[in-house]
N, C-alpha and C. Protein backbone atom coordinates (compact mmCIF):
# COMPACT_ATOMS: atom_id res chain seq x y z
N UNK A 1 19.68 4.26 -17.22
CA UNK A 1 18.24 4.48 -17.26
C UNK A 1 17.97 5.98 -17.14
N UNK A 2 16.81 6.54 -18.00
CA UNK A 2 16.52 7.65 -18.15
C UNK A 2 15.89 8.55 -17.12
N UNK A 3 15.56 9.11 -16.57
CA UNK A 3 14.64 9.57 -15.60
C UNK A 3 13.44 9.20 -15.87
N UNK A 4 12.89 9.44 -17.33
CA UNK A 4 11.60 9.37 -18.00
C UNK A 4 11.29 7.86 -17.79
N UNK A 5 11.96 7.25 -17.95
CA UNK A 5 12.45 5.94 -17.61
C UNK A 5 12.22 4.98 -15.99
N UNK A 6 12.93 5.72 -15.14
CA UNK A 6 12.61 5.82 -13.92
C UNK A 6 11.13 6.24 -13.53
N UNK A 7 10.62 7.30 -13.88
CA UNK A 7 9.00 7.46 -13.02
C UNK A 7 8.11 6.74 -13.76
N UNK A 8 8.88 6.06 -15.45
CA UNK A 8 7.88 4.98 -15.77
C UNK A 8 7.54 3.70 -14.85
N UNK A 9 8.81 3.81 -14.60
CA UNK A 9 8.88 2.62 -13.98
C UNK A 9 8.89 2.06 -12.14
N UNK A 10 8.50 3.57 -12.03
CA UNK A 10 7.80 3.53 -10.33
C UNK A 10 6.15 3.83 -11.12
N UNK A 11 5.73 4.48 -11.48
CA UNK A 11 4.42 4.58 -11.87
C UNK A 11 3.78 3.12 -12.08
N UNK A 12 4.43 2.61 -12.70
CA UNK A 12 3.92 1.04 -13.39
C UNK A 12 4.21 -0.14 -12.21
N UNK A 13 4.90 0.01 -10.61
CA UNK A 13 5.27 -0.64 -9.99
C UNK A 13 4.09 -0.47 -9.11
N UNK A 14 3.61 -1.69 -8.80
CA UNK A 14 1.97 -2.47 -8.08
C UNK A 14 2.21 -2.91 -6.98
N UNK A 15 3.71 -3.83 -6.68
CA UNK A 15 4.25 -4.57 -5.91
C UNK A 15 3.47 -3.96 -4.27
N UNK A 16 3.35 -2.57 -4.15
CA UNK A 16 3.04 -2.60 -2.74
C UNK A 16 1.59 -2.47 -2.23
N UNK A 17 0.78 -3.12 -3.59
CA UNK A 17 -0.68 -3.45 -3.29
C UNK A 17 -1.18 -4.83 -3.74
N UNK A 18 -0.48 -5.45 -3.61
CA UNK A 18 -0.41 -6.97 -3.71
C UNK A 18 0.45 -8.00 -2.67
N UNK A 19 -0.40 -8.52 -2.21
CA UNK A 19 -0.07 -9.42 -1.24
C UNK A 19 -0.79 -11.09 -1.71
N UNK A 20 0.63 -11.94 -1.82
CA UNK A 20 0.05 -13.18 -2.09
C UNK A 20 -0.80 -13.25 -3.48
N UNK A 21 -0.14 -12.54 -4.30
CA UNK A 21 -0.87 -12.51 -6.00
C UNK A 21 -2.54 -12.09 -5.73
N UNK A 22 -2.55 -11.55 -4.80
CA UNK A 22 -4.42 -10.86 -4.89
C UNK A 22 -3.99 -9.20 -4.28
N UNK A 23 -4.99 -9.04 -4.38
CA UNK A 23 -5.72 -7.45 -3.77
C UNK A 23 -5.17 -7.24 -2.36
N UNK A 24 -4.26 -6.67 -2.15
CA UNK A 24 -4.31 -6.15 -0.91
C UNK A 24 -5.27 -5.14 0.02
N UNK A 25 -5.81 -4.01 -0.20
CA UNK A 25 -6.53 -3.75 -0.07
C UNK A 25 -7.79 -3.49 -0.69
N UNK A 26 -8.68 -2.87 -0.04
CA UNK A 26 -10.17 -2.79 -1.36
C UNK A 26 -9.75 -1.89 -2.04
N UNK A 27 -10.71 -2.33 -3.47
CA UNK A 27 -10.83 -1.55 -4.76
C UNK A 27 -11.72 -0.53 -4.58
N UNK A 28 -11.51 0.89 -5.11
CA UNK A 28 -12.50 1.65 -4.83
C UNK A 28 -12.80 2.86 -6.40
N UNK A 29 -13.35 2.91 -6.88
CA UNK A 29 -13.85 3.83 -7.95
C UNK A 29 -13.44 5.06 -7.82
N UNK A 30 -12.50 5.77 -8.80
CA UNK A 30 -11.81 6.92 -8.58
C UNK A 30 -12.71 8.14 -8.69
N UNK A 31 -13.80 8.08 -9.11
CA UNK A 31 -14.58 9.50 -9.09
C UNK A 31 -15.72 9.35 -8.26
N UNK A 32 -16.28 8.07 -7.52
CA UNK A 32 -17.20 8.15 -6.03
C UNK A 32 -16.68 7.31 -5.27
N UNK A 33 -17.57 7.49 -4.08
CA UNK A 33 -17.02 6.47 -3.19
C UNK A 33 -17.03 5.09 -3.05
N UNK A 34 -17.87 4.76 -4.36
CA UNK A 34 -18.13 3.01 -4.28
C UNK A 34 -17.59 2.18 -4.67
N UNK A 35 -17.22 1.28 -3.37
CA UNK A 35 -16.25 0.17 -3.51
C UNK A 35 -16.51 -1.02 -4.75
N UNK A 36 -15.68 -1.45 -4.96
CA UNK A 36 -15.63 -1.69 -6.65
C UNK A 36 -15.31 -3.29 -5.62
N UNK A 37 -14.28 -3.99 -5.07
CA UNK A 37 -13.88 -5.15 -4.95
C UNK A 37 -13.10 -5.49 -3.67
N UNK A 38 -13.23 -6.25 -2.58
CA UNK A 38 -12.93 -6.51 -1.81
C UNK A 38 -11.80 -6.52 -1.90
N UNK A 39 -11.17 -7.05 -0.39
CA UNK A 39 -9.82 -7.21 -0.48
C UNK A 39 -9.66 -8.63 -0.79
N UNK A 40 -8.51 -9.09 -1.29
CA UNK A 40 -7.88 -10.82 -1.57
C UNK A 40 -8.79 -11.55 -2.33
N UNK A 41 -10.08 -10.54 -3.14
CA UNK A 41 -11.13 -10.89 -4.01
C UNK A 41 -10.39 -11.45 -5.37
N UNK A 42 -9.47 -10.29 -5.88
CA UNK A 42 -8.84 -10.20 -6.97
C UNK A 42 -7.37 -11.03 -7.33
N UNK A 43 -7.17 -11.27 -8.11
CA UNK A 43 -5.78 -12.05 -8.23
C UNK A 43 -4.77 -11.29 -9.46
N UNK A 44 -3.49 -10.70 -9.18
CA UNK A 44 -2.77 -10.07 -9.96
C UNK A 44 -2.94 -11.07 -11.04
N UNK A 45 -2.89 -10.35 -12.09
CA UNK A 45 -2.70 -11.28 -13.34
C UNK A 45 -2.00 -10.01 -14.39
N UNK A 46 -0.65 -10.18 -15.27
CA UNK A 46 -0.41 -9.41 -15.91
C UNK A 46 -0.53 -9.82 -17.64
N UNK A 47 -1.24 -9.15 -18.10
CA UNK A 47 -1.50 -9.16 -19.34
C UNK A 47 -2.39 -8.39 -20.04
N UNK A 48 -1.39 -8.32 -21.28
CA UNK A 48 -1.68 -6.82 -22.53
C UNK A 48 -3.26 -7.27 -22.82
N UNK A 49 -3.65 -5.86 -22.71
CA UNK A 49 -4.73 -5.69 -23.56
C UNK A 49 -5.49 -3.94 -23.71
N UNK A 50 -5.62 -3.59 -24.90
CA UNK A 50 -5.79 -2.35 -25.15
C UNK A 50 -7.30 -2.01 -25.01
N UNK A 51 -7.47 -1.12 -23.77
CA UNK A 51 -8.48 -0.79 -22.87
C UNK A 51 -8.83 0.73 -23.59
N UNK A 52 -10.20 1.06 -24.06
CA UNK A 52 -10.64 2.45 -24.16
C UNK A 52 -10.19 3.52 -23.55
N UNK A 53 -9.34 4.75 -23.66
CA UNK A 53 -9.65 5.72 -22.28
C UNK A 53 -11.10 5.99 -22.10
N UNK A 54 -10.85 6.18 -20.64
CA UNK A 54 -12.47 6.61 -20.00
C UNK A 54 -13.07 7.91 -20.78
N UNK A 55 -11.36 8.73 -21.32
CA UNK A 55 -12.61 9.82 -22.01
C UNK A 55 -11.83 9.66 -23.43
N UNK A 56 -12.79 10.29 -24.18
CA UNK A 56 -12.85 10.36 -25.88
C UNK A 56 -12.11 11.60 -26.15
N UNK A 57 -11.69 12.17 -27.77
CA UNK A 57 -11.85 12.93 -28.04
C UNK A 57 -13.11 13.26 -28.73
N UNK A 58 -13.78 14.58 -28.72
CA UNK A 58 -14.65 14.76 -29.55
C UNK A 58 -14.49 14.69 -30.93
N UNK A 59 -15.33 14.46 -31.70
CA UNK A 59 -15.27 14.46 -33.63
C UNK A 59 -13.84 13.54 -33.95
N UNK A 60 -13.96 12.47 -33.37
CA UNK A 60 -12.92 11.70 -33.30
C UNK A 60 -13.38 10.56 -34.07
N UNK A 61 -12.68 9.57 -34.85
CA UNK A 61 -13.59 8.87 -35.73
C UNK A 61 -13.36 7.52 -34.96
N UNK A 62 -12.18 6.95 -34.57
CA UNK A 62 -11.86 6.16 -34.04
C UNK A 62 -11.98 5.87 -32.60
N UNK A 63 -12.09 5.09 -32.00
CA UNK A 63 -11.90 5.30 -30.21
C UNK A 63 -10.23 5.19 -29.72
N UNK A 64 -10.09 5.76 -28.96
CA UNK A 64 -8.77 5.03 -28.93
C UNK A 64 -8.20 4.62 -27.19
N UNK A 65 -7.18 3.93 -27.42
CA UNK A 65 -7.44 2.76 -26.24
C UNK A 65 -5.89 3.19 -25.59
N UNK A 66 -5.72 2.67 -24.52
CA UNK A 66 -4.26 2.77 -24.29
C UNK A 66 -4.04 0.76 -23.73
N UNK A 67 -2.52 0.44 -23.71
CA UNK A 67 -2.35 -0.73 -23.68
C UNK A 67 -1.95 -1.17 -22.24
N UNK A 68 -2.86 -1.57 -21.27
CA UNK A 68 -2.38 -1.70 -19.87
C UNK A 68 -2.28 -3.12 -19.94
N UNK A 69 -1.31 -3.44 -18.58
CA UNK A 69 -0.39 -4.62 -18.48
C UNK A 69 -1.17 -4.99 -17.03
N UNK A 70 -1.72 -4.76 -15.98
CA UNK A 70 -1.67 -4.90 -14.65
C UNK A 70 -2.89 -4.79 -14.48
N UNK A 71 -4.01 -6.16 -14.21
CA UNK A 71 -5.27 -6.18 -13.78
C UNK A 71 -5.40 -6.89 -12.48
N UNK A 72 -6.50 -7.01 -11.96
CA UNK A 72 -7.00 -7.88 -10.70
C UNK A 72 -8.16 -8.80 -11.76
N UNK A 73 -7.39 -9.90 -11.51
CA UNK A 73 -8.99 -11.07 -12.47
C UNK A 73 -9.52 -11.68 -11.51
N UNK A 74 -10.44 -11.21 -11.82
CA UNK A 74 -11.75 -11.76 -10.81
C UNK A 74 -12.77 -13.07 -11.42
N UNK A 75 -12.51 -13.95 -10.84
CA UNK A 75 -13.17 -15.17 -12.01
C UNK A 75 -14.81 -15.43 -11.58
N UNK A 76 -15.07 -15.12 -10.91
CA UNK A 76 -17.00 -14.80 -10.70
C UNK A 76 -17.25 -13.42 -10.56
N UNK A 77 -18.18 -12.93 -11.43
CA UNK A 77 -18.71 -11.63 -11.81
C UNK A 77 -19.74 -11.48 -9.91
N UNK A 78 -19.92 -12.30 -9.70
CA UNK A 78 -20.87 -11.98 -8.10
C UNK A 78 -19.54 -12.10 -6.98
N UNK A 79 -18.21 -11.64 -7.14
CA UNK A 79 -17.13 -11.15 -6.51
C UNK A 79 -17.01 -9.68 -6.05
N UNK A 80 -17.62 -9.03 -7.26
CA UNK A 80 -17.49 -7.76 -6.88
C UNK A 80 -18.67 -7.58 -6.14
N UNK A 81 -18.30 -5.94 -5.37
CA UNK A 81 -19.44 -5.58 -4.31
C UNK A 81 -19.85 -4.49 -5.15
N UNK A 82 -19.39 -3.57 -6.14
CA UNK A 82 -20.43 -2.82 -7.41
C UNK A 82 -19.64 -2.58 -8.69
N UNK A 83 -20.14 -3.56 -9.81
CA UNK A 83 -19.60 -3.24 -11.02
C UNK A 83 -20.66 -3.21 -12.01
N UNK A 84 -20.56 -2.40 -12.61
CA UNK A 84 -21.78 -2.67 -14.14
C UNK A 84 -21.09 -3.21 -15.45
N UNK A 85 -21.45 -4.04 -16.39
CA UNK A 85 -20.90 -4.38 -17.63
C UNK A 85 -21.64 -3.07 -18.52
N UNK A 86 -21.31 -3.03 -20.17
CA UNK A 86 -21.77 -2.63 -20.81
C UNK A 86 -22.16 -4.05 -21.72
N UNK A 87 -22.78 -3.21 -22.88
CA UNK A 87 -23.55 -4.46 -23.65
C UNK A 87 -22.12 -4.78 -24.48
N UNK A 88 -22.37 -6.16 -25.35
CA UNK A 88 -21.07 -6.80 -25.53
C UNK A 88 -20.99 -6.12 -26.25
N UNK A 89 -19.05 -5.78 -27.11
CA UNK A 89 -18.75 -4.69 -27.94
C UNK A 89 -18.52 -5.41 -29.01
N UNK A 90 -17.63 -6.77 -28.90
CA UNK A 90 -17.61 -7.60 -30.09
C UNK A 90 -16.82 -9.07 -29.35
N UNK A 91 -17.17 -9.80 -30.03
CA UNK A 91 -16.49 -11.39 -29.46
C UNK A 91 -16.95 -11.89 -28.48
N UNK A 92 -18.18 -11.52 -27.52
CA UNK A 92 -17.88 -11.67 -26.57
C UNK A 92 -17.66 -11.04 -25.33
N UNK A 93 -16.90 -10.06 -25.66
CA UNK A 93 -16.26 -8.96 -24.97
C UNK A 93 -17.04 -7.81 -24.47
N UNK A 94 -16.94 -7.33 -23.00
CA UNK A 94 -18.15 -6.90 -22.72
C UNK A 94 -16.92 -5.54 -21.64
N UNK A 95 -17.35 -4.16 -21.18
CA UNK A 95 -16.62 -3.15 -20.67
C UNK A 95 -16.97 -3.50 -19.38
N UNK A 96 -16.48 -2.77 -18.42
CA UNK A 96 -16.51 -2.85 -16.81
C UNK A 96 -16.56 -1.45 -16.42
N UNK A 97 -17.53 -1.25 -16.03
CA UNK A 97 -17.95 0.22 -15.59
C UNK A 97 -18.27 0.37 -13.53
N UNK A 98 -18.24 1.51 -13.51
CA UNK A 98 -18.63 1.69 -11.76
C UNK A 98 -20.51 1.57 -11.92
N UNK A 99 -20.56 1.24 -11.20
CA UNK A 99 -22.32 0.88 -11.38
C UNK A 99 -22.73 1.91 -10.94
N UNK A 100 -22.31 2.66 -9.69
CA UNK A 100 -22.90 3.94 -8.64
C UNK A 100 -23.18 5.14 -10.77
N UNK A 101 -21.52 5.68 -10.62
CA UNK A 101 -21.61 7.13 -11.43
C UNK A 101 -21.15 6.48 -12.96
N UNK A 102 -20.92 5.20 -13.26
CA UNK A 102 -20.73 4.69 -15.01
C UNK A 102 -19.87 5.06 -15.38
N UNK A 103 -18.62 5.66 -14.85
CA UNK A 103 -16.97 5.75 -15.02
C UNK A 103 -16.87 4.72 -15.71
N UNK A 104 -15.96 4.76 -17.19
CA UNK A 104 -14.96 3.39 -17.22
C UNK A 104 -14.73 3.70 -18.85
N UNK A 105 -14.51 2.95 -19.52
CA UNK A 105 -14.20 1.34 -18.47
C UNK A 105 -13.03 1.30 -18.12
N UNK A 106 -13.03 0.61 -16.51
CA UNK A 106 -12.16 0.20 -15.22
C UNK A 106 -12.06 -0.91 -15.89
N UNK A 107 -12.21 -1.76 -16.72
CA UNK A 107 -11.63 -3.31 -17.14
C UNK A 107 -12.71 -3.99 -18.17
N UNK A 108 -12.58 -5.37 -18.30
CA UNK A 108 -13.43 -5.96 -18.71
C UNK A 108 -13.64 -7.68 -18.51
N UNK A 109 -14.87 -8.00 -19.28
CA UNK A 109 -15.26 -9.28 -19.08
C UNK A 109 -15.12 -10.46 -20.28
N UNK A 110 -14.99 -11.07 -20.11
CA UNK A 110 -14.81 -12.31 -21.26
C UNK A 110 -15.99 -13.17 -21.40
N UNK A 111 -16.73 -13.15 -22.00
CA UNK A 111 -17.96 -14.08 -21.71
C UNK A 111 -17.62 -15.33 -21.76
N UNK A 112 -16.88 -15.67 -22.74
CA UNK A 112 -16.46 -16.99 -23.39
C UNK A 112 -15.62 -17.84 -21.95
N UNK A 113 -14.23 -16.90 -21.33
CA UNK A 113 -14.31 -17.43 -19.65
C UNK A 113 -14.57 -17.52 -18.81
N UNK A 114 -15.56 -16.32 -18.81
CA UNK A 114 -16.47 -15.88 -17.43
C UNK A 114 -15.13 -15.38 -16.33
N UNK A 115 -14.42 -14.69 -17.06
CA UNK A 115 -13.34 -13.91 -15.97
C UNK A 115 -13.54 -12.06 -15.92
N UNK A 116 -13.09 -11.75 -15.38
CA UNK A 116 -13.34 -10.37 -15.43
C UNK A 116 -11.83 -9.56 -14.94
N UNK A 117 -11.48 -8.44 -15.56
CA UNK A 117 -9.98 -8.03 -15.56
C UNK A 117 -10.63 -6.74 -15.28
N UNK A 118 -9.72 -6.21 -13.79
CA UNK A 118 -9.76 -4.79 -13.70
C UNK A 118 -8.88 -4.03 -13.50
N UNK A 119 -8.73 -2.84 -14.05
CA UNK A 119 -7.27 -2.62 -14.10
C UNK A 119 -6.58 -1.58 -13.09
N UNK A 120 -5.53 -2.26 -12.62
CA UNK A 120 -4.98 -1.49 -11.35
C UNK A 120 -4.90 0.17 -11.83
N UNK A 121 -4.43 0.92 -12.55
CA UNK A 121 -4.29 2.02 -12.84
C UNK A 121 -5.59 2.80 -12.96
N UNK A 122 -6.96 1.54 -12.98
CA UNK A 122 -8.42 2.67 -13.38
C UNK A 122 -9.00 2.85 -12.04
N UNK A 123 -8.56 1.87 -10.93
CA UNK A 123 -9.18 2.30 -9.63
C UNK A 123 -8.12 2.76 -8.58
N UNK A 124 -9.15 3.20 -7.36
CA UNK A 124 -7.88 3.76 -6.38
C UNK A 124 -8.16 2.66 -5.41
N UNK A 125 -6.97 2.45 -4.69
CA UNK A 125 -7.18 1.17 -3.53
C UNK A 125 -6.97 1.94 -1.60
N UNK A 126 -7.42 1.03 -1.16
CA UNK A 126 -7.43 1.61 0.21
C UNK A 126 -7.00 0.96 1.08
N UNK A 127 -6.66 0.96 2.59
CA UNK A 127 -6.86 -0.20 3.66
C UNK A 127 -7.95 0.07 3.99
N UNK A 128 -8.76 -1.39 4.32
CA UNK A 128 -10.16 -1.53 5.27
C UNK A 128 -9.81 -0.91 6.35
N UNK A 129 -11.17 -0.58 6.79
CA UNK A 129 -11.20 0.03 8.03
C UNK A 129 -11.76 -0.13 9.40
């Protein structure tokens, strides 16, 4: 294994914020202080899906997304303690934003299951206090 290889693969390792396939500690929004999701709210769930970056390039024609593996699914949208949707983008399919400062999208929603996926890498987590 490569080095490049190696800090992929501590970077991409969750294991020590998960307890019992949920949230170990709270979810919290990486650019304010508002808590995004309780603790043991969320349930690890791993699966692909190609998420917007939060930022664009300018004069860019396309959006472009990166492909994260590692969400917290939250299956009632009145779970979280502050999230905003955006309006649906297509299918159904709706973004997950910080409600306080509109960072995101931190994940998304499925209308069609009424689940909601947020993704471990878009928020920062904490212990309660």
């Amino acid at each position: 294994m490569t080095e490049e290889e190696k800090t992929i693969e501590v970077k991409n390792n969750y294991d020590h914020l998960i307890a019992e396939e949920k949230n170990k500690h709270t979810v919290y929004c990486t650019k304010c202080p508002s808590k995004i999701l309780s603790s043991t709210m969320g349930k690890h769930s791993k699966i692909q899906f190609n998420l917007p970056y939060m930022s664009q390039r300018k004069n860019f024609e396309s959006v472009e997304c990166e492909l994260l593996s590692d969400y917290w699914m939250v299956p009632d949208m009145f779970m979280f303690d502050n999230i905003g949707f955006s309006k649906t983008v297509e299918f159904g399919l709706k973004y997950l934003i910080c409600a306080d400062c509109e960072i995101g999208p931190i994940g998304w929603y499925d209308d069609k299951t009424k689940l909601s996926y947020l993704a471990l890498s878009r928020v920062k987590h904490a212990e309660d206090s």
